[in-house]
Protein backbone atom coordinates (compact mmCIF):
# COMPACT_ATOMS: atom_id res chain seq x y z
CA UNK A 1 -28.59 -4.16 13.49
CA UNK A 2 -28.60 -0.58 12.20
CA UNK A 3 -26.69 0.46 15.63
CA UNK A 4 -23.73 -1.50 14.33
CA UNK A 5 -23.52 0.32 10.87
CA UNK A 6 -22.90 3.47 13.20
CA UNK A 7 -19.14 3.98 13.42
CA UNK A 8 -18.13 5.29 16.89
CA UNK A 9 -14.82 7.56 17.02
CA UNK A 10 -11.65 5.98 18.88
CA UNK A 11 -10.99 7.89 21.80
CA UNK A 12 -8.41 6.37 24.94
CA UNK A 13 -4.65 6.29 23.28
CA UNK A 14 -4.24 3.03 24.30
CA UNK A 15 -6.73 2.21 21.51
CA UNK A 16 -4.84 4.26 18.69
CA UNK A 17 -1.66 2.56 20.09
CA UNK A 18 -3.07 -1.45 19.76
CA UNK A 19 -4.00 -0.48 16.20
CA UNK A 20 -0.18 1.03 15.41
CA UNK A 21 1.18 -2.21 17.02
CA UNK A 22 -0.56 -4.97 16.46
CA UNK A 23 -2.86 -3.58 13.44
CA UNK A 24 -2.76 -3.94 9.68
CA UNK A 25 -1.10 -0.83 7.84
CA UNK A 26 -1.36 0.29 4.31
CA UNK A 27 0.33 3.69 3.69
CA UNK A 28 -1.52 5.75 0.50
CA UNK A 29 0.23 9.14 -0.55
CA UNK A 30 -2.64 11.33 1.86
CA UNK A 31 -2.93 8.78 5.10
CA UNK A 32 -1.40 5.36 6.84
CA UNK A 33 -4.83 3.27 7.19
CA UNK A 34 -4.27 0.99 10.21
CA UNK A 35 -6.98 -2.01 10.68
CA UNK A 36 -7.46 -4.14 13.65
CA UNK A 37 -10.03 -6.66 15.02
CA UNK A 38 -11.90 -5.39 18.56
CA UNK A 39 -13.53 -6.93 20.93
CA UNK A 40 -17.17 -4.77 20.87
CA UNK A 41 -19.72 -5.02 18.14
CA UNK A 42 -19.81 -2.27 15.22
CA UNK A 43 -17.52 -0.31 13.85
CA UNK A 44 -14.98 2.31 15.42
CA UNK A 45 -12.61 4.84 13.74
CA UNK A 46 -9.87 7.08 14.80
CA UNK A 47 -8.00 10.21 12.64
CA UNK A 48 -4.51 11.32 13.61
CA UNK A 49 -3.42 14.89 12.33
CA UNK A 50 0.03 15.65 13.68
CA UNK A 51 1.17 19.83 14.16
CA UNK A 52 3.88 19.01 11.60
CA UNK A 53 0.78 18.85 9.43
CA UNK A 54 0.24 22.39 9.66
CA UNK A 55 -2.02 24.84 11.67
CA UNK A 56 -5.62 24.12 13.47
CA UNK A 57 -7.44 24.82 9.93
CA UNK A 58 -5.55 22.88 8.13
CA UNK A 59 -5.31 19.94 10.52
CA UNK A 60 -9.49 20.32 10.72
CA UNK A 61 -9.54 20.34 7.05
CA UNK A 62 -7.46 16.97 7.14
CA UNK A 63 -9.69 15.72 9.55
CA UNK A 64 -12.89 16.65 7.97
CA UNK A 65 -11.70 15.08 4.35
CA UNK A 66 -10.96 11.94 6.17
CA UNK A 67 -13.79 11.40 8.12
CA UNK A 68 -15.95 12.13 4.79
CA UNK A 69 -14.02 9.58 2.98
CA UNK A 70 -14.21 7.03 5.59
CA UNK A 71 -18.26 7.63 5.82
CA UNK A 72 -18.70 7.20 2.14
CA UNK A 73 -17.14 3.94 2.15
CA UNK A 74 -18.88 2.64 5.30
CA UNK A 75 -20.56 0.00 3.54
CA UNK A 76 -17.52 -1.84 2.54
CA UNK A 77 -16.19 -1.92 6.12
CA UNK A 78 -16.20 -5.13 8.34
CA UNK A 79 -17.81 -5.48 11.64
CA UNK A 80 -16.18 -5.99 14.54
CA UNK A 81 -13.19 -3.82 13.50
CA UNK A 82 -11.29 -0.55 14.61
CA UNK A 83 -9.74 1.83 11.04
CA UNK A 84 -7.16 4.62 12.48
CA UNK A 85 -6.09 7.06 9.40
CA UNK A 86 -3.08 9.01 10.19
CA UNK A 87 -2.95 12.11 8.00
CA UNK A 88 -0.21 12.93 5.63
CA UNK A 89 1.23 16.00 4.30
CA UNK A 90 -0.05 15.99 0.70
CA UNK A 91 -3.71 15.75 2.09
CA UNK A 92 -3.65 19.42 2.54
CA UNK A 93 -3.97 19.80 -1.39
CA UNK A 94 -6.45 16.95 -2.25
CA UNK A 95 -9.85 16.64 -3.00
CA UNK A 96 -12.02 14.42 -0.88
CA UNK A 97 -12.84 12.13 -3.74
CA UNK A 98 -9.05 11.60 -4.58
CA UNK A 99 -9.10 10.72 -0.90
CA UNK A 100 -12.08 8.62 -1.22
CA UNK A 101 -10.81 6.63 -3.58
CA UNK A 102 -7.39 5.92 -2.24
CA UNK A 103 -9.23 4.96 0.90
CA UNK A 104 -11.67 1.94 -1.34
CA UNK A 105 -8.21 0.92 -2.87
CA UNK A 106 -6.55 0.59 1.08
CA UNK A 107 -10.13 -1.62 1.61
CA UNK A 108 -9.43 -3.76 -1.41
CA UNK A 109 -5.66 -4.73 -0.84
CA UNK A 110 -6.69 -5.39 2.81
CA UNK A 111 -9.33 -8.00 2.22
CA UNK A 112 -6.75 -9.80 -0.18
């Protein structure tokens, strides 16, 4: 049971590209949060930082803000599921917890 509260990463494009298609979106002013139903038990994630983002340390930075957002809020997340977070532009300015909390509010509008 504790296995399933560890989120593996996304890694084949195929699976980023099911969750563009055929996911859920919600689009916050740092990320697009995709959600999708999959087939294996637990929990998977995937983040997307583009080049247009800006250079490697700012695209880790994006990365690194989402992925702490996403961990803090693991206890909210449904089983069974894979989350993709595209990052956006004005991520390069904010503060995890500003991300944080945009990510609880994608959650909450998605389980309406």
């Amino acid at each position: 049971m504790n296995e399933e509260r560890n989120p593996r990463t996304l890694t084949l494009n195929k699976e980023f590209k099911r969750a563009y298609y055929q996911g859920k979106s919600k689009a916050t002013p740092y990320f697009i949060f995709y959600k999708i139903k999959n087939r294996s038990a637990g929990i998977r994630y995937g983040i997307t930082t583009s080049k247009k983002l800006g250079n490697a340390v700012q695209r880790n930075r994006a990365r690194r803000v989402l992925r702490v957002a996403f961990l803090s809020v693991l206890p909210r997340l449904q089983n069974n599921c894979d989350y993709v977070m595209v990052a956006r532009d004005r991520i390069l300015k904010a503060k995890s917890y500003q991300v944080a909390a945009a990510l609880k509010g994608c959650l909450k509008e998605m389980q309406k």
